[in-house]
N, C-alpha and C. Protein backbone atom coordinates (compact mmCIF):
# COMPACT_ATOMS: atom_id res chain seq x y z
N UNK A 1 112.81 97.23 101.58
CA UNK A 1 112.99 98.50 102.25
C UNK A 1 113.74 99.48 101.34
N UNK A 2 115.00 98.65 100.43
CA UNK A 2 115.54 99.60 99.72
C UNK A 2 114.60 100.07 99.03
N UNK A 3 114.41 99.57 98.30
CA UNK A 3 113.00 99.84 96.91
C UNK A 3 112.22 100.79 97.96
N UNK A 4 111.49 100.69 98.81
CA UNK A 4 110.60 101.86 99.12
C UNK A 4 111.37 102.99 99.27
N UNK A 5 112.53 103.28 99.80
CA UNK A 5 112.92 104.65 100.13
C UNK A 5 113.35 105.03 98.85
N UNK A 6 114.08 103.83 97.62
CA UNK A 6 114.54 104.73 96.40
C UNK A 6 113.42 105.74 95.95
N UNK A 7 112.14 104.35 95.65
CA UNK A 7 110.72 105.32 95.38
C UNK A 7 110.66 106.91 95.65
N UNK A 8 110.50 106.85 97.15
CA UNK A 8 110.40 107.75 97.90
C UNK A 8 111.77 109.07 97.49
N UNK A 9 112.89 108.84 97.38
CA UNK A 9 113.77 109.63 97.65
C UNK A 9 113.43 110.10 95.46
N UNK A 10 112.78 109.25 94.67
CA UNK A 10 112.43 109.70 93.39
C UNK A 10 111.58 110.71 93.33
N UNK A 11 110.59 110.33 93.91
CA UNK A 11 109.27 111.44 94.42
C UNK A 11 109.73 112.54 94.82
N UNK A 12 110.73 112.79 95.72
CA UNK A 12 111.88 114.14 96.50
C UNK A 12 111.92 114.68 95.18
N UNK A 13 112.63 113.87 94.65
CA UNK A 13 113.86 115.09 93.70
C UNK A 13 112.48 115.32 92.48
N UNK A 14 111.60 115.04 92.09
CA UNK A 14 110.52 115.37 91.24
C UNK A 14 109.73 116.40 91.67
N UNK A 15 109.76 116.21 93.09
CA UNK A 15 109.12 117.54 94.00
C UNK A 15 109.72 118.88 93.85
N UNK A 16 111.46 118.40 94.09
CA UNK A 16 112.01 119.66 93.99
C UNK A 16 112.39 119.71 92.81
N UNK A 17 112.50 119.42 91.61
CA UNK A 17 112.36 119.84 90.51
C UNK A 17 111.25 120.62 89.77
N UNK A 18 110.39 119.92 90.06
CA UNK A 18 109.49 120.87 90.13
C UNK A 18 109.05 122.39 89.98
N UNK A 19 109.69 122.34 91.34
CA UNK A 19 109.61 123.67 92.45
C UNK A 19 110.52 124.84 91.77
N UNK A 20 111.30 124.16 90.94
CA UNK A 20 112.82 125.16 90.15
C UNK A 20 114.10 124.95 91.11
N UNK A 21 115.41 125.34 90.26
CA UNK A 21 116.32 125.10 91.13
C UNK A 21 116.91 125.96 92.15
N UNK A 22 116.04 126.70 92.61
CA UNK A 22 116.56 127.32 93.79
C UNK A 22 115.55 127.25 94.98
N UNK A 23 114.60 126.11 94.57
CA UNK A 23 113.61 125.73 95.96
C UNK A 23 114.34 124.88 97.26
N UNK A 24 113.81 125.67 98.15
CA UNK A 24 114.59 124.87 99.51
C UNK A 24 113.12 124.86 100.51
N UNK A 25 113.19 123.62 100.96
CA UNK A 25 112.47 123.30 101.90
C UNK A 25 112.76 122.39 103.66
N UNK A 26 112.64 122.76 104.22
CA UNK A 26 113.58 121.86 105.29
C UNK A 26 113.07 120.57 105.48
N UNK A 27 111.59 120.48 105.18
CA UNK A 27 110.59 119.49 105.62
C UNK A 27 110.44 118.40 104.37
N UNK A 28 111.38 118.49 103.16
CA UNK A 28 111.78 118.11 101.99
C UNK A 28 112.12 116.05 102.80
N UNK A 29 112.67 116.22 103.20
CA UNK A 29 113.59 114.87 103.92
C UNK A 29 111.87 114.10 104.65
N UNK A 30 110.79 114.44 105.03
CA UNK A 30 109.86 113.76 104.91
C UNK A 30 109.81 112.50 104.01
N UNK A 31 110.18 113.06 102.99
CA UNK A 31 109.94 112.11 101.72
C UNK A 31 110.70 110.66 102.29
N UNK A 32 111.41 110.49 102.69
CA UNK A 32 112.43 109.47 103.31
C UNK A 32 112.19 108.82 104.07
N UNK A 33 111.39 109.32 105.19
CA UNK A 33 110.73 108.73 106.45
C UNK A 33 109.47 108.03 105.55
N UNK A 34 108.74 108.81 105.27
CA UNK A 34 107.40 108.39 104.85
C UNK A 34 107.68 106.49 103.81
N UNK A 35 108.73 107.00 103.41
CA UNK A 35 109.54 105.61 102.42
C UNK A 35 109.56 104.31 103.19
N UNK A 36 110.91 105.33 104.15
CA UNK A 36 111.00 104.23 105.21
C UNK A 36 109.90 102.91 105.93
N UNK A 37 108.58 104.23 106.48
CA UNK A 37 107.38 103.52 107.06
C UNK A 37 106.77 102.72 105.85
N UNK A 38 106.91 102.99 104.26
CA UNK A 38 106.25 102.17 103.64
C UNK A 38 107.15 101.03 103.52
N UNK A 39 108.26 101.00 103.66
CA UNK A 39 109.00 99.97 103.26
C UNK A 39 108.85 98.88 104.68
N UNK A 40 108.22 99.15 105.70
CA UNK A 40 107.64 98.22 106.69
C UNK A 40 106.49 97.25 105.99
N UNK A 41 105.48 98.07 105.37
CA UNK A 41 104.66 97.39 105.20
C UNK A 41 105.26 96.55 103.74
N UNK A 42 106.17 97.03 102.66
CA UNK A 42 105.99 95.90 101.92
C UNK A 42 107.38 94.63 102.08
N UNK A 43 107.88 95.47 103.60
CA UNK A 43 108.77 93.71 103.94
C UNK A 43 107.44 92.91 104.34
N UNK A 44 106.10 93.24 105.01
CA UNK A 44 105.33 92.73 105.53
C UNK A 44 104.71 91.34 104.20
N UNK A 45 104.19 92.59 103.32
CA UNK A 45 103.73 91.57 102.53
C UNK A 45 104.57 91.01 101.37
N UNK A 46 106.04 91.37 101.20
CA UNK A 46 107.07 90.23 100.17
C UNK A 46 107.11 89.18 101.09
N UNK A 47 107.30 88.86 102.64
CA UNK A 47 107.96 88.15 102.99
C UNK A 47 107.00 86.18 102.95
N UNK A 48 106.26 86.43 103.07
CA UNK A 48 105.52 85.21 102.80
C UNK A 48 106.68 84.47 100.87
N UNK A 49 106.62 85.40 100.62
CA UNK A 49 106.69 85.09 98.99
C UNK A 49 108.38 84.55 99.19
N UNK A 50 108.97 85.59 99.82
CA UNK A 50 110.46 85.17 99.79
C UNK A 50 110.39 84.04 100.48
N UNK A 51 109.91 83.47 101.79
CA UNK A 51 110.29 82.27 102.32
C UNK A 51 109.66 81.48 101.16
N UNK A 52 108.65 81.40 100.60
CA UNK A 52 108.72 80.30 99.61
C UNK A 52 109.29 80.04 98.72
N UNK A 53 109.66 81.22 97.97
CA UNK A 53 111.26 81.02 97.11
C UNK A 53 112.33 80.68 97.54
N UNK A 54 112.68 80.65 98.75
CA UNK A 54 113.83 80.61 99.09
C UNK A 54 113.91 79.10 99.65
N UNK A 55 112.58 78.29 100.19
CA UNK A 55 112.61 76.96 100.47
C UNK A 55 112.00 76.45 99.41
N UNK A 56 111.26 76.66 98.50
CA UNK A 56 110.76 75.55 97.59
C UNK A 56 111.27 75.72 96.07
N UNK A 57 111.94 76.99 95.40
CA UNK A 57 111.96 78.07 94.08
C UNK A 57 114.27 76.95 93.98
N UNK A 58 114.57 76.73 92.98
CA UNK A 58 115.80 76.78 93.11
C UNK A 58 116.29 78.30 93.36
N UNK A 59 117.68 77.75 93.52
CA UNK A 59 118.61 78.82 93.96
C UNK A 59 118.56 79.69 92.99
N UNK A 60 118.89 79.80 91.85
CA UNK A 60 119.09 80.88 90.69
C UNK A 60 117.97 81.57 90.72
N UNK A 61 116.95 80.74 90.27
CA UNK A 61 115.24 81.62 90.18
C UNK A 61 114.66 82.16 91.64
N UNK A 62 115.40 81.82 92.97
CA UNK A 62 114.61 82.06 94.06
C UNK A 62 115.20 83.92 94.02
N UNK A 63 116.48 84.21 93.65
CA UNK A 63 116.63 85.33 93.85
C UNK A 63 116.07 86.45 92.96
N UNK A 64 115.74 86.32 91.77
CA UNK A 64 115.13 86.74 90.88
C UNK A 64 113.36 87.51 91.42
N UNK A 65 112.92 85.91 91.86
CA UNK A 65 111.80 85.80 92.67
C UNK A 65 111.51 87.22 93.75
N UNK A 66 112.57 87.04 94.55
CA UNK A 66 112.66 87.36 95.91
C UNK A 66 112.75 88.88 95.18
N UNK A 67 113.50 89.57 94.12
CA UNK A 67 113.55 91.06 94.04
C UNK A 67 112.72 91.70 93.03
N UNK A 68 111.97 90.29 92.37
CA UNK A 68 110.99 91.01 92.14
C UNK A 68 109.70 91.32 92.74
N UNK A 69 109.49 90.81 93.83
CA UNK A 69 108.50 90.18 94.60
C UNK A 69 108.66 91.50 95.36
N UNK A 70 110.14 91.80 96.09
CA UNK A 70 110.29 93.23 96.67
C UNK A 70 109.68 94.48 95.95
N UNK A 71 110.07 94.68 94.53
CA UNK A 71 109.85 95.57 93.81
C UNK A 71 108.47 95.93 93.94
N UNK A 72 107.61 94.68 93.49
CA UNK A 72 106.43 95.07 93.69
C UNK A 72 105.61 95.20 94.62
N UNK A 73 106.31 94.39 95.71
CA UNK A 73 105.46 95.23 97.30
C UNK A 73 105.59 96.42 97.77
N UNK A 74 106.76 96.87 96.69
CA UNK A 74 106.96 98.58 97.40
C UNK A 74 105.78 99.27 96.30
N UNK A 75 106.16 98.81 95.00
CA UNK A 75 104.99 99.92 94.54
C UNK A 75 104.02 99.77 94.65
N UNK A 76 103.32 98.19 94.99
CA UNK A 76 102.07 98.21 95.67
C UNK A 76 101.84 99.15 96.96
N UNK A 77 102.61 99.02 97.99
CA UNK A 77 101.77 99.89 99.30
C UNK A 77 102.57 101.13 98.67
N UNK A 78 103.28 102.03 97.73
CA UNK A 78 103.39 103.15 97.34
C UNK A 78 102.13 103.70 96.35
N UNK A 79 101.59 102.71 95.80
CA UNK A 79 100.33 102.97 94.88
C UNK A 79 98.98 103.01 95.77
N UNK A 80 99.25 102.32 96.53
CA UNK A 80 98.16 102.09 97.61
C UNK A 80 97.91 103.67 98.65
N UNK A 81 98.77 103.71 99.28
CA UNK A 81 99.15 105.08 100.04
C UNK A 81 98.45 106.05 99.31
N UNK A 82 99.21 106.09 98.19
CA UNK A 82 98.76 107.25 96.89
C UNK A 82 97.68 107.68 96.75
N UNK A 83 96.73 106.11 96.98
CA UNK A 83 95.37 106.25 96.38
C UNK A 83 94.77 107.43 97.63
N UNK A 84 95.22 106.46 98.62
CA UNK A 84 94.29 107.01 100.02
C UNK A 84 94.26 108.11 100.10
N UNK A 85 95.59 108.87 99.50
CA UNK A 85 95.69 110.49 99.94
C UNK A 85 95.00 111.53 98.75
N UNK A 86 94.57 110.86 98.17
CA UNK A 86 94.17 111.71 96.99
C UNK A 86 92.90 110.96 96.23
């Protein structure tokens, strides 16, 4: 979940950079929500991966496992999303 909203809150500030520094938008904070809802779907699909690291992976390598496994379920359904909209 973290990982999707950082994504998300990266995408913000690239938006409003962008835009120059005196762009204001109220509807800006979208970016956050939209994170949020992706970060549903990639607890959906890390979590198979973490219970198996976490019961079969030792302890040292299961955590390793487990955040990288996060990482890439966020930029998967963030790459995924992406595609759909464009």
């Amino acid at each position: 979940m973290v990982f999707s909203i950082a994504i998300s809150w990266l995408e913000m500030r690239v938006y409003l950079d962008s835009k120059g520094p005196n762009f204001v938008n109220e509807f800006v904070g979208m970016y956050l929500v939209v994170g949020f809802i992706f970060g549903q779907f990639s607890c959906i699909l890390a979590f198979p991966v973490h219970l198996f690291a976490y019961f079969k992976v030792p302890t040292k390598t299961a955590h390793w496992i487990a955040v990288t496994t996060s990482i890439l379920a966020s930029l998967g359904v963030w790459f995924f999303f992406y595609m759909l909209a464009h």
